[in-house]
C-alpha atoms as a PDB file:
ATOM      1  CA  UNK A   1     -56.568 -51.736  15.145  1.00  0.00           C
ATOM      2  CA  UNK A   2     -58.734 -49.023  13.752  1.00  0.00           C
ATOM      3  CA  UNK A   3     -61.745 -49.042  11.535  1.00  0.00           C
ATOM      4  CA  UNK A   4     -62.528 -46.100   9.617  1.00  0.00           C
ATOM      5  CA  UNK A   5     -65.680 -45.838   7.522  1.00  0.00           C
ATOM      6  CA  UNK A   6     -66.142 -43.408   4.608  1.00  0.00           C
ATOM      7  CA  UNK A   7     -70.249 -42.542   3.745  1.00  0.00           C
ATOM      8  CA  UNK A   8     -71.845 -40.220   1.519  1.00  0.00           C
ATOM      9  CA  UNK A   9     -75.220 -38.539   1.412  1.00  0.00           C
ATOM     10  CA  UNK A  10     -75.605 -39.842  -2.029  1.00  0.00           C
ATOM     11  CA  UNK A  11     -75.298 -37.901  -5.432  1.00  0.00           C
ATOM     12  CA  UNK A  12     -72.062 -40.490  -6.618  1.00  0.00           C
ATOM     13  CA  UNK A  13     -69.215 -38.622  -5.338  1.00  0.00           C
ATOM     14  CA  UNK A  14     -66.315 -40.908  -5.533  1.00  0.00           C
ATOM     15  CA  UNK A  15     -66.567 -42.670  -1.872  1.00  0.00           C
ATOM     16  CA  UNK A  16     -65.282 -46.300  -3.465  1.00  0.00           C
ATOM     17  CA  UNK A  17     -62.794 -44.550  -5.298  1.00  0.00           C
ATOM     18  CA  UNK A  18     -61.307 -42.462  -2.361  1.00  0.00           C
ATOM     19  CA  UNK A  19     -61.585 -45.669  -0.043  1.00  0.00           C
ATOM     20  CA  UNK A  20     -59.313 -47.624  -2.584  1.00  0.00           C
ATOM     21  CA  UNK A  21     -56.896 -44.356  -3.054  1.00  0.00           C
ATOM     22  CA  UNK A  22     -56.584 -44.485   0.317  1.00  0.00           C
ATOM     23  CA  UNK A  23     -56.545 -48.572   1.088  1.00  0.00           C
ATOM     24  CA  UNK A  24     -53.789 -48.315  -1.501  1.00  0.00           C
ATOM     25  CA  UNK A  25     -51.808 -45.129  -0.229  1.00  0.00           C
ATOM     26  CA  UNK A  26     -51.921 -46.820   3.593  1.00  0.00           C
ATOM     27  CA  UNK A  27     -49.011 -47.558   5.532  1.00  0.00           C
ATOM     28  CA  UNK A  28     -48.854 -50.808   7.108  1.00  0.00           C
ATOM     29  CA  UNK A  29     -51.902 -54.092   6.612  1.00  0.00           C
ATOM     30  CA  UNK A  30     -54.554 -52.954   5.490  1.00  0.00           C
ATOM     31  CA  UNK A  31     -58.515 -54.397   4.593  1.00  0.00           C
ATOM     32  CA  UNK A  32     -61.124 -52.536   2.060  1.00  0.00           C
ATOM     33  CA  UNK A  33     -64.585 -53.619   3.061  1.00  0.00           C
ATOM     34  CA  UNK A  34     -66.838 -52.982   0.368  1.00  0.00           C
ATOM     35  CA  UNK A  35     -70.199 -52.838   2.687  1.00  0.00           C
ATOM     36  CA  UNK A  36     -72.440 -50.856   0.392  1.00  0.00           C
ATOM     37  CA  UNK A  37     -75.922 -52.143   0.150  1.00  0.00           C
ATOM     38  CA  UNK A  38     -76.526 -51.507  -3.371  1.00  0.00           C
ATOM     39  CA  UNK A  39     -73.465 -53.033  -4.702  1.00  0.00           C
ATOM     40  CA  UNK A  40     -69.920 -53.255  -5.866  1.00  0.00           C
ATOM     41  CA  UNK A  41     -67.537 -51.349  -7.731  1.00  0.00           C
ATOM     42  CA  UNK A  42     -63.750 -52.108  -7.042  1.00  0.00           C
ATOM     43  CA  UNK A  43     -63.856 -56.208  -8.612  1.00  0.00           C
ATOM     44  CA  UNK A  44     -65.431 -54.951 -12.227  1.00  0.00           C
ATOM     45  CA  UNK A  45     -63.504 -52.082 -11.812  1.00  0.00           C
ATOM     46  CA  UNK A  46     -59.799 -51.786 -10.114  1.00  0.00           C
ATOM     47  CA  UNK A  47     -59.642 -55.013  -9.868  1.00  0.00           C
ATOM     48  CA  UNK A  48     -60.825 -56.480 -13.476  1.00  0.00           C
ATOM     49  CA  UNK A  49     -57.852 -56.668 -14.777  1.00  0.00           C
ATOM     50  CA  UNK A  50     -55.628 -57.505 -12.055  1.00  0.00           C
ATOM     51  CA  UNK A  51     -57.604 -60.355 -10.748  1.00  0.00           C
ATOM     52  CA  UNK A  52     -55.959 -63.535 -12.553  1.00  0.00           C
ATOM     53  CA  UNK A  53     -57.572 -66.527  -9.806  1.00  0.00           C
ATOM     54  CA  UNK A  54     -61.195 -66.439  -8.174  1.00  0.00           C
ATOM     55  CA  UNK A  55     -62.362 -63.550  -6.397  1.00  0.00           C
ATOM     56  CA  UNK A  56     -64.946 -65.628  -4.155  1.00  0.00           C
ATOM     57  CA  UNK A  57     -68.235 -64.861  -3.414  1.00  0.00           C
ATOM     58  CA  UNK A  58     -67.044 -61.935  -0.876  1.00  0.00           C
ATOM     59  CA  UNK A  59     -69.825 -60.126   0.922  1.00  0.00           C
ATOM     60  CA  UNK A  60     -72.174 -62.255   0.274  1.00  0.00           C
ATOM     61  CA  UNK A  61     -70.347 -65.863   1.048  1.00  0.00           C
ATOM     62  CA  UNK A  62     -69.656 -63.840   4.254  1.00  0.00           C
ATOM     63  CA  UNK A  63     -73.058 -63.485   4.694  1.00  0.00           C
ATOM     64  CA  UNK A  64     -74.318 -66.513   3.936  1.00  0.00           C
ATOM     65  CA  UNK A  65     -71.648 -68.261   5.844  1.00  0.00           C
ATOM     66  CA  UNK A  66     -73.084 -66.292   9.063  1.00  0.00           C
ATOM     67  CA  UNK A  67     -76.276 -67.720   8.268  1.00  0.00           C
ATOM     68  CA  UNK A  68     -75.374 -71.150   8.353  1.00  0.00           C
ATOM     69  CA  UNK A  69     -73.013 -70.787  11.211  1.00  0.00           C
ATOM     70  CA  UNK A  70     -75.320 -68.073  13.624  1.00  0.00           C
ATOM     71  CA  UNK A  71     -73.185 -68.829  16.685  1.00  0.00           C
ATOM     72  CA  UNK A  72     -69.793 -69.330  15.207  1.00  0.00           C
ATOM     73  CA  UNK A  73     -67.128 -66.842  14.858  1.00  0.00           C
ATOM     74  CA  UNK A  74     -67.087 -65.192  11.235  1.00  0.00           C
ATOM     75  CA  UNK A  75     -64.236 -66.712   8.863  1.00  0.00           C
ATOM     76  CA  UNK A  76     -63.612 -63.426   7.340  1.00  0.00           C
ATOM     77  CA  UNK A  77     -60.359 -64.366   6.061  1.00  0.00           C
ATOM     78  CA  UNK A  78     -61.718 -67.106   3.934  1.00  0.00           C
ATOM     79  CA  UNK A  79     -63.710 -64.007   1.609  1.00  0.00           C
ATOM     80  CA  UNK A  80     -60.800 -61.957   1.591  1.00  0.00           C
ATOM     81  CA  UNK A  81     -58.881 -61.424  -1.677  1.00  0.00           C
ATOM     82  CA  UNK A  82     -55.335 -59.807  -1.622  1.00  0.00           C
ATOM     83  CA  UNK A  83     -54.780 -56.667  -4.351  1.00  0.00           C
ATOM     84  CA  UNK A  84     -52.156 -58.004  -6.649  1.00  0.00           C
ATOM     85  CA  UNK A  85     -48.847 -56.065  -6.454  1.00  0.00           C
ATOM     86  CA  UNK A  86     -50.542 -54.975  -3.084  1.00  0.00           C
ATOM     87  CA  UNK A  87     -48.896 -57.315  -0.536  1.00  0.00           C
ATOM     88  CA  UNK A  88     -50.345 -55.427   2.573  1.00  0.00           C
ATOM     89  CA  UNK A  89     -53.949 -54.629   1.113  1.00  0.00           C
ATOM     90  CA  UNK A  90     -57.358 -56.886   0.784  1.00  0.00           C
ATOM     91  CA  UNK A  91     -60.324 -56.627  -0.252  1.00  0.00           C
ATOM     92  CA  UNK A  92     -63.515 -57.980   0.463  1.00  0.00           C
ATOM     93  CA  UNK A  93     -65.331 -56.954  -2.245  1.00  0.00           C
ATOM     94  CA  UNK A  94     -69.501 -56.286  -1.891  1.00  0.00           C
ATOM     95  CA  UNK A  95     -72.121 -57.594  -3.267  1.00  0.00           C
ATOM     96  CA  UNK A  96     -72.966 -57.519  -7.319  1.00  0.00           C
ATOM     97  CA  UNK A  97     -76.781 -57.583  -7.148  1.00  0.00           C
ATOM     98  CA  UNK A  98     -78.233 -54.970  -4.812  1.00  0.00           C
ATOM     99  CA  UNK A  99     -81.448 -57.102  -4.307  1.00  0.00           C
ATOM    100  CA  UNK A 100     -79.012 -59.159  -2.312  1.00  0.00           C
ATOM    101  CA  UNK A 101     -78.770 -56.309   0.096  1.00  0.00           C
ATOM    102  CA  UNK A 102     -81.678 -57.396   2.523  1.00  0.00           C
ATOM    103  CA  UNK A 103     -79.421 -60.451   3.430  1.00  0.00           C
ATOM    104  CA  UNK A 104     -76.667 -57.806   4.715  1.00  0.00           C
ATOM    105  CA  UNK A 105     -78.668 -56.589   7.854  1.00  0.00           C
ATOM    106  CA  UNK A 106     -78.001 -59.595  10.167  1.00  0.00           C
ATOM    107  CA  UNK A 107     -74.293 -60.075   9.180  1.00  0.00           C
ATOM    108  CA  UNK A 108     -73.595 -56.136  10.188  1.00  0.00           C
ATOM    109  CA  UNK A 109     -72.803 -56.633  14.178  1.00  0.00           C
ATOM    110  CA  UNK A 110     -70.950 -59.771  13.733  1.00  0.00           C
ATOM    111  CA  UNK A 111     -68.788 -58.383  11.206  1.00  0.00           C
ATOM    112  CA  UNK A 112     -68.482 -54.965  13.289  1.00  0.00           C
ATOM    113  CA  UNK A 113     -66.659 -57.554  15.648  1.00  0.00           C
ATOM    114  CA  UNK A 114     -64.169 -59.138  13.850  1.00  0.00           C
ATOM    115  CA  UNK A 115     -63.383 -56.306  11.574  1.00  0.00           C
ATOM    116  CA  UNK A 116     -62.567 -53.945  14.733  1.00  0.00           C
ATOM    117  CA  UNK A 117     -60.587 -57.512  16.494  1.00  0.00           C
ATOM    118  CA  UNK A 118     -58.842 -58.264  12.637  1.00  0.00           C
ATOM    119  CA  UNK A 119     -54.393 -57.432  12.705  1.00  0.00           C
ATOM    120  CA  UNK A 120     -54.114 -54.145  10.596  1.00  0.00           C
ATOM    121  CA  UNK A 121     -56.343 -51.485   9.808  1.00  0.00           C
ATOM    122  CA  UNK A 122     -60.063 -51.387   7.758  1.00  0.00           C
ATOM    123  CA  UNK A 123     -61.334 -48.939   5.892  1.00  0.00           C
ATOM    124  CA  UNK A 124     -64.793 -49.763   5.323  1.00  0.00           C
ATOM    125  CA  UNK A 125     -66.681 -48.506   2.049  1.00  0.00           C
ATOM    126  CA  UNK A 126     -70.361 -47.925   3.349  1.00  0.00           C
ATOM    127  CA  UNK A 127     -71.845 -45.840   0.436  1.00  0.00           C
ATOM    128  CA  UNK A 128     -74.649 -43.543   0.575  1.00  0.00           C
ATOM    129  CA  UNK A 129     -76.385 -43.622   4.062  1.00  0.00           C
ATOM    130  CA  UNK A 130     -79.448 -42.821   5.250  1.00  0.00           C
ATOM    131  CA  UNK A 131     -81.767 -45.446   4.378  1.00  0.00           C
ATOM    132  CA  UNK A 132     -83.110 -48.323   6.282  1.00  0.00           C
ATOM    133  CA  UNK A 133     -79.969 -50.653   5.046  1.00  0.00           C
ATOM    134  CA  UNK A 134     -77.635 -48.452   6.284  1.00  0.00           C
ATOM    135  CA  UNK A 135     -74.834 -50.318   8.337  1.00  0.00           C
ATOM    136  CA  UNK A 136     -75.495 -48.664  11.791  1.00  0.00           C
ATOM    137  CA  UNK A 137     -73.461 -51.355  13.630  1.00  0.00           C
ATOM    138  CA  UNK A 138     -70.162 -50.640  11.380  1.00  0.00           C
ATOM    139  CA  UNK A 139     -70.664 -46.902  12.071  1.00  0.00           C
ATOM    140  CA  UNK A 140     -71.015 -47.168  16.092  1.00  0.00           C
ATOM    141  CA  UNK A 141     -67.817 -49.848  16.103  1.00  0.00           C
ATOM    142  CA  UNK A 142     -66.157 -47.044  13.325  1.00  0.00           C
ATOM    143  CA  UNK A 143     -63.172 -44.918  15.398  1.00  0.00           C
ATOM    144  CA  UNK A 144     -63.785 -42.241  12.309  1.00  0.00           C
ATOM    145  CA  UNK A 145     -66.301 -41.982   9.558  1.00  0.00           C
ATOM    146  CA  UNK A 146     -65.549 -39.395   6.785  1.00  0.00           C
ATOM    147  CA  UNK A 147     -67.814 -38.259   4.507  1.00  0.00           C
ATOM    148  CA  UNK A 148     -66.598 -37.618   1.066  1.00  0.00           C
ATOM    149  CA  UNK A 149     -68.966 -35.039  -0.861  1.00  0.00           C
ATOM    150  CA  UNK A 150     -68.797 -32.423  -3.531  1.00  0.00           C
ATOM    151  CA  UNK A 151     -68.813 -28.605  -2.644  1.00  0.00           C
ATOM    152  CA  UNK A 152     -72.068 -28.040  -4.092  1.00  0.00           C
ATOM    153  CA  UNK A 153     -75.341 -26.753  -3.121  1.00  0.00           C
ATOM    154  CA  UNK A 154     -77.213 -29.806  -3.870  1.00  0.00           C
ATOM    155  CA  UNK A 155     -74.904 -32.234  -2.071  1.00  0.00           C
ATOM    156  CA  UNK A 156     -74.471 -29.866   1.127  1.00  0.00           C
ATOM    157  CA  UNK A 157     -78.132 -29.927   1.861  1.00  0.00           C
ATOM    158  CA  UNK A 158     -78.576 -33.651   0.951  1.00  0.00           C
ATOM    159  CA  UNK A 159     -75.511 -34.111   3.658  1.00  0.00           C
ATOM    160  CA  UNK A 160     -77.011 -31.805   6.300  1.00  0.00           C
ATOM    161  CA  UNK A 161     -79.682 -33.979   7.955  1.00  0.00           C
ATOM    162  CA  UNK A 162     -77.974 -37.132   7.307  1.00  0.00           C
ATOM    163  CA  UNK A 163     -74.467 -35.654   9.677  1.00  0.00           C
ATOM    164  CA  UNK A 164     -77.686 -34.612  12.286  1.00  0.00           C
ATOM    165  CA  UNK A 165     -78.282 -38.179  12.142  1.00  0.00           C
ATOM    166  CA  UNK A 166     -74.373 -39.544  12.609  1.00  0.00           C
ATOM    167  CA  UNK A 167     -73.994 -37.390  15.700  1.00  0.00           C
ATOM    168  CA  UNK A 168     -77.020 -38.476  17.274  1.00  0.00           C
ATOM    169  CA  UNK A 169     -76.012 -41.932  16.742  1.00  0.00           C
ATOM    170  CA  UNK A 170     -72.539 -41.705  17.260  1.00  0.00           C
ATOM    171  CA  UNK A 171     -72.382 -39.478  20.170  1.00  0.00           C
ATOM    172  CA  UNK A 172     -69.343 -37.664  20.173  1.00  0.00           C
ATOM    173  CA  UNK A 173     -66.845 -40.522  21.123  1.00  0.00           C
ATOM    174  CA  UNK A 174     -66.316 -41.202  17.473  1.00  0.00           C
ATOM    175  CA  UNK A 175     -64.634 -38.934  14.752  1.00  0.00           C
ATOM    176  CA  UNK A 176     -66.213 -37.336  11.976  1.00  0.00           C
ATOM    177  CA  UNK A 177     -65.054 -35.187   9.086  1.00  0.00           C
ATOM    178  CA  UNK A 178     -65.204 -33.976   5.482  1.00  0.00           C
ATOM    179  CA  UNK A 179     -63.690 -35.093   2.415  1.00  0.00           C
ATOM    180  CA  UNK A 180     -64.234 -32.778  -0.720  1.00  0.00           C
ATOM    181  CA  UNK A 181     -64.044 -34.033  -4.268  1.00  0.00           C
ATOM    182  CA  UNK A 182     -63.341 -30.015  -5.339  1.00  0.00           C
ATOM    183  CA  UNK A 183     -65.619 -29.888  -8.159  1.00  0.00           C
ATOM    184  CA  UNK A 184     -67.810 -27.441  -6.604  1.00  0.00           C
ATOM    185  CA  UNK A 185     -68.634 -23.946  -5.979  1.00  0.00           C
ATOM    186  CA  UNK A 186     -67.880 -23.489  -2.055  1.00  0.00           C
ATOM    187  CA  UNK A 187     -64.973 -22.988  -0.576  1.00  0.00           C
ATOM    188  CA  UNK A 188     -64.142 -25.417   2.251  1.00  0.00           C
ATOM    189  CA  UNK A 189     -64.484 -23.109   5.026  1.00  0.00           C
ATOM    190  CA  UNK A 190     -68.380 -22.306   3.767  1.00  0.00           C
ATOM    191  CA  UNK A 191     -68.841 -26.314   3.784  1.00  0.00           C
ATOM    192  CA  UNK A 192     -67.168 -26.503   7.092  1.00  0.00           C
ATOM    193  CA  UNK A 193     -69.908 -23.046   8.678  1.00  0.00           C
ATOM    194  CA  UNK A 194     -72.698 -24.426   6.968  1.00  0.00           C
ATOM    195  CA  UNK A 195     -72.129 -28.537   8.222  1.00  0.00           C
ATOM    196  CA  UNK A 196     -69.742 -27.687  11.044  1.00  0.00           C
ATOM    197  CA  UNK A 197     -67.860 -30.537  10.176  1.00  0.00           C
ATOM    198  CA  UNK A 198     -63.769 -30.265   9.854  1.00  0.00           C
ATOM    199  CA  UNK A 199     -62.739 -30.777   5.975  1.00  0.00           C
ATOM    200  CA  UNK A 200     -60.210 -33.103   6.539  1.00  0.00           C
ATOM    201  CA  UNK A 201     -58.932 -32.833   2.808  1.00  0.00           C
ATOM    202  CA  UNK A 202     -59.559 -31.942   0.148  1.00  0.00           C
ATOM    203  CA  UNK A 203     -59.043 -34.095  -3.501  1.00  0.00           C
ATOM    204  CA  UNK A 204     -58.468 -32.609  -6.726  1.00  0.00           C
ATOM    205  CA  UNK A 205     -60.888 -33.344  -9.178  1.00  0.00           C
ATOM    206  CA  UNK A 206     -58.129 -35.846 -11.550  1.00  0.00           C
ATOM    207  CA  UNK A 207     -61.116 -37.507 -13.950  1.00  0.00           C
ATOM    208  CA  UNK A 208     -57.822 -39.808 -15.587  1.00  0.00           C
ATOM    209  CA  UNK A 209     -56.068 -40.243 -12.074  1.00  0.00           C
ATOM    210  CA  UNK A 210     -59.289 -41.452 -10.499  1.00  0.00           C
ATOM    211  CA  UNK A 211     -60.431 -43.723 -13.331  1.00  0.00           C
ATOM    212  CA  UNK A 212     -56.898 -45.904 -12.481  1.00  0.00           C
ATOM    213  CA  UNK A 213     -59.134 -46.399  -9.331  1.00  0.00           C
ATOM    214  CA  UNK A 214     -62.704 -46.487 -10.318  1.00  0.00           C
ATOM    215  CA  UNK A 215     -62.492 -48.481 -13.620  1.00  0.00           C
ATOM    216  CA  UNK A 216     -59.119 -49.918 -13.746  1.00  0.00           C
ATOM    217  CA  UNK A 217     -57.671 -47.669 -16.708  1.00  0.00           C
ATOM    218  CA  UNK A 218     -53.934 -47.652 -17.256  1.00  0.00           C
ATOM    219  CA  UNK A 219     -52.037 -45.479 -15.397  1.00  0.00           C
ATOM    220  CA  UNK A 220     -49.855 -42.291 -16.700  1.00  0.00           C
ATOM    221  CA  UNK A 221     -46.317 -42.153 -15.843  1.00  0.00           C
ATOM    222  CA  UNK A 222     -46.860 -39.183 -13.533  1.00  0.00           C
ATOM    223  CA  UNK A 223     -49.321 -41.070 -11.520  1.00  0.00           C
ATOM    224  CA  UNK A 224     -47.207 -41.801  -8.535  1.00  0.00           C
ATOM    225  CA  UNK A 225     -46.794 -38.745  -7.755  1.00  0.00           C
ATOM    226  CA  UNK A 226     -50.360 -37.038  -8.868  1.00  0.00           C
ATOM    227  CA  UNK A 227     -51.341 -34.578  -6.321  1.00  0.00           C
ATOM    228  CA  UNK A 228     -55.094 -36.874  -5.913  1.00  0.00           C
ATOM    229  CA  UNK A 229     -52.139 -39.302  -4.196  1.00  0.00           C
ATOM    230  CA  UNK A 230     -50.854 -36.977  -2.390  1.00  0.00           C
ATOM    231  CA  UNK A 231     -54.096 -35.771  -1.546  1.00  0.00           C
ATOM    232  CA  UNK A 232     -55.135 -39.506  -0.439  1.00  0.00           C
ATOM    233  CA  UNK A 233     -52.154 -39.502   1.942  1.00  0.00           C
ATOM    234  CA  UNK A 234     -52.775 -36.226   3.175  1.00  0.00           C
ATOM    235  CA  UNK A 235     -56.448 -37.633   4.319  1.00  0.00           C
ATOM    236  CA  UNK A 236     -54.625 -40.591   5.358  1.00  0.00           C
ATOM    237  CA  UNK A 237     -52.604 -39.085   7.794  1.00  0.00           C
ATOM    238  CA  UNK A 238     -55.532 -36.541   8.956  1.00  0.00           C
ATOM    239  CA  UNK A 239     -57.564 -39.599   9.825  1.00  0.00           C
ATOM    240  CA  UNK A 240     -54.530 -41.842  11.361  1.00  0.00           C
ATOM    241  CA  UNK A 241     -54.089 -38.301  13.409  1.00  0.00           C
ATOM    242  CA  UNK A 242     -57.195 -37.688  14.929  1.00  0.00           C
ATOM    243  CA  UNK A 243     -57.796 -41.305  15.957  1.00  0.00           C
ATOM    244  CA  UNK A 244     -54.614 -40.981  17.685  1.00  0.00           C
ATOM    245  CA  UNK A 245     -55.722 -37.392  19.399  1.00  0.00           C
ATOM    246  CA  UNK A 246     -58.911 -39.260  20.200  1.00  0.00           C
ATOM    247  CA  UNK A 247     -57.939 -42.179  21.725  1.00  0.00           C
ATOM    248  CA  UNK A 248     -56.074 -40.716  24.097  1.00  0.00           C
ATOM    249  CA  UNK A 249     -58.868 -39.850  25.919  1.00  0.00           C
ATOM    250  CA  UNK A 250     -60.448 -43.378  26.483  1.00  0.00           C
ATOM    251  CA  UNK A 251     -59.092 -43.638  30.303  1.00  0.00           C
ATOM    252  CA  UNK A 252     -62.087 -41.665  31.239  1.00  0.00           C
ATOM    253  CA  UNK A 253     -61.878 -38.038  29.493  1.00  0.00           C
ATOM    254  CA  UNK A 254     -63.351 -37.887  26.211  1.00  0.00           C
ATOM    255  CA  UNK A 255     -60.956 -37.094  23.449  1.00  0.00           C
ATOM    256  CA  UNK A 256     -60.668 -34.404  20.957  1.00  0.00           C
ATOM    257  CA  UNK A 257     -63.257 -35.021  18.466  1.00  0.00           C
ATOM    258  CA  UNK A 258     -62.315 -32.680  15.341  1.00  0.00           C
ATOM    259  CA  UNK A 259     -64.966 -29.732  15.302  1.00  0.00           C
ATOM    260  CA  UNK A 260     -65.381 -27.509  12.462  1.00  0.00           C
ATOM    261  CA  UNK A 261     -61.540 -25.502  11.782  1.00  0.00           C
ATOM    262  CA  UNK A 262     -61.936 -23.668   8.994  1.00  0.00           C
ATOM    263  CA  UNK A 263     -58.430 -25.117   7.337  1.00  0.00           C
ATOM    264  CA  UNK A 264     -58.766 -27.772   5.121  1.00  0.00           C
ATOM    265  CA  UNK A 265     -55.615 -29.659   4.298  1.00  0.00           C
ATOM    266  CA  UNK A 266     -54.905 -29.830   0.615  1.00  0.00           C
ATOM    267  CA  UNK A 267     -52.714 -32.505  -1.052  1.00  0.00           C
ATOM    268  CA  UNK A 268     -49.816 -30.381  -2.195  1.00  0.00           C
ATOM    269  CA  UNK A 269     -48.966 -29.262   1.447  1.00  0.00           C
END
């Protein structure tokens, strides 16, 4: 199935948060693959609360499991914890200390493998990239990676060099795209001329909404149908889409990678 990786060029702009939104918002099975170097957010957060057996040692059983085992197939399955209430959505959450982070760099390939190979989708939380622990192998096996950023100045030159970067290493067999918190200045269309990138969507900036996500508050009774959900099915469907478009093209002709539009799609259309 397809593996989609959401990144960020740093500056804490909700990537774990939209990656849940939109593990939770998914049609069909679904995995969230918290593969962030310096650490996790969804078990103290989404999941504190909800969690009533073990969570496992996640990530980093994974990883030390590969260790032991270099030649064996990975038993992802065993690290995997299902989202209660979520019957189609896991989670394998990351690690809790970043200084475990150095033990990540050998498990990346193998877990490229089976997470590409694995029944359902993944959607893999990768966090801020750009640094010699980014996951390189998850971004090359990746069908789309999204970056989720703010419309700022700051965070549109941070995310300049690092896209550079992405399409040297990813060619342009792979997907990329925007996501916008909209907290911001710019309008999408000056994000999309200054990174030519395609805004995929754009989220509303819903501080209560997103803390349901990000911290595990209780939800309001209009939460269901908050435009941030809509807005996380919206990017849902943008990225389902242009894997779809792209694909198309793997008998020979290269598909059609999303280049900058100028439309962004917005959650309440």
């Amino acid at each position: 199935m397809s593996l989609t990786c959401l990144i960020s060029s740093g500056g804490s702009p909700g990537v774990t948060t939209t990656a849940l939104g939109l593990a939770l918002t998914w049609p069909g099975e679904v995995l969230l693959a918290e593969c962030d170097p310096m650490g996790r957010r969804v078990l103290p957060g989404f999941m504190a609360d909800r969690l009533r057996g073990s969570a496992g040692s996640g990530l980093l059983g994974l990883a030390m499991a590969a260790e032991a085992q270099p030649q064996a197939r990975l038993p992802l399955e065993d690290y995997v914890v299902p989202v209660p209430g979520e019957e189609s959505v896991g989670v394998l959450h990351g690690v809790r200390d970043p200084r475990h982070g150095v033990r990540l760099g050998p498990l990346w390939g193998r877990l490229s493998e089976v997470l590409v190979s694995r029944r359902g989708d993944v959607i893999g939380d990768l966090g801020r990239i750009g640094g010699r622990d980014t996951p390189d192998d998850l971004l090359r096996a990746a069908q789309a990676v999204v970056m989720v950023l703010k419309p700022t100045l700051v965070q549109v030159d941070v995310a300049g060099p690092r896209l550079d970067a992405l399409r040297d290493l990813l060619g342009d067999r792979t997907v990329v795209g925007l996501c916008l918190i909209s907290d911001g200045p710019y309008s999408a269309a000056e994000v999309e001329r200054v990174l030519g990138m395609p805004v995929m969507a754009e989220l509303p900036c819903s501080p209560a909404e997103a803390r349901v996500f990000s911290d595990g508050a209780r939800p309001r009774r209009t939460f269901k149908t908050s435009l941030l959900l809509r807005s996380y099915n919206v990017l849902g469907r943008r990225i389902r889409a242009a894997i779809g478009s792209s694909s198309m093209g793997d008998d020979g002709e290269v598909g059609p990678v999303l280049s900058g539009s100028g439309a962004a799609v917005r959650g309440d259309q």
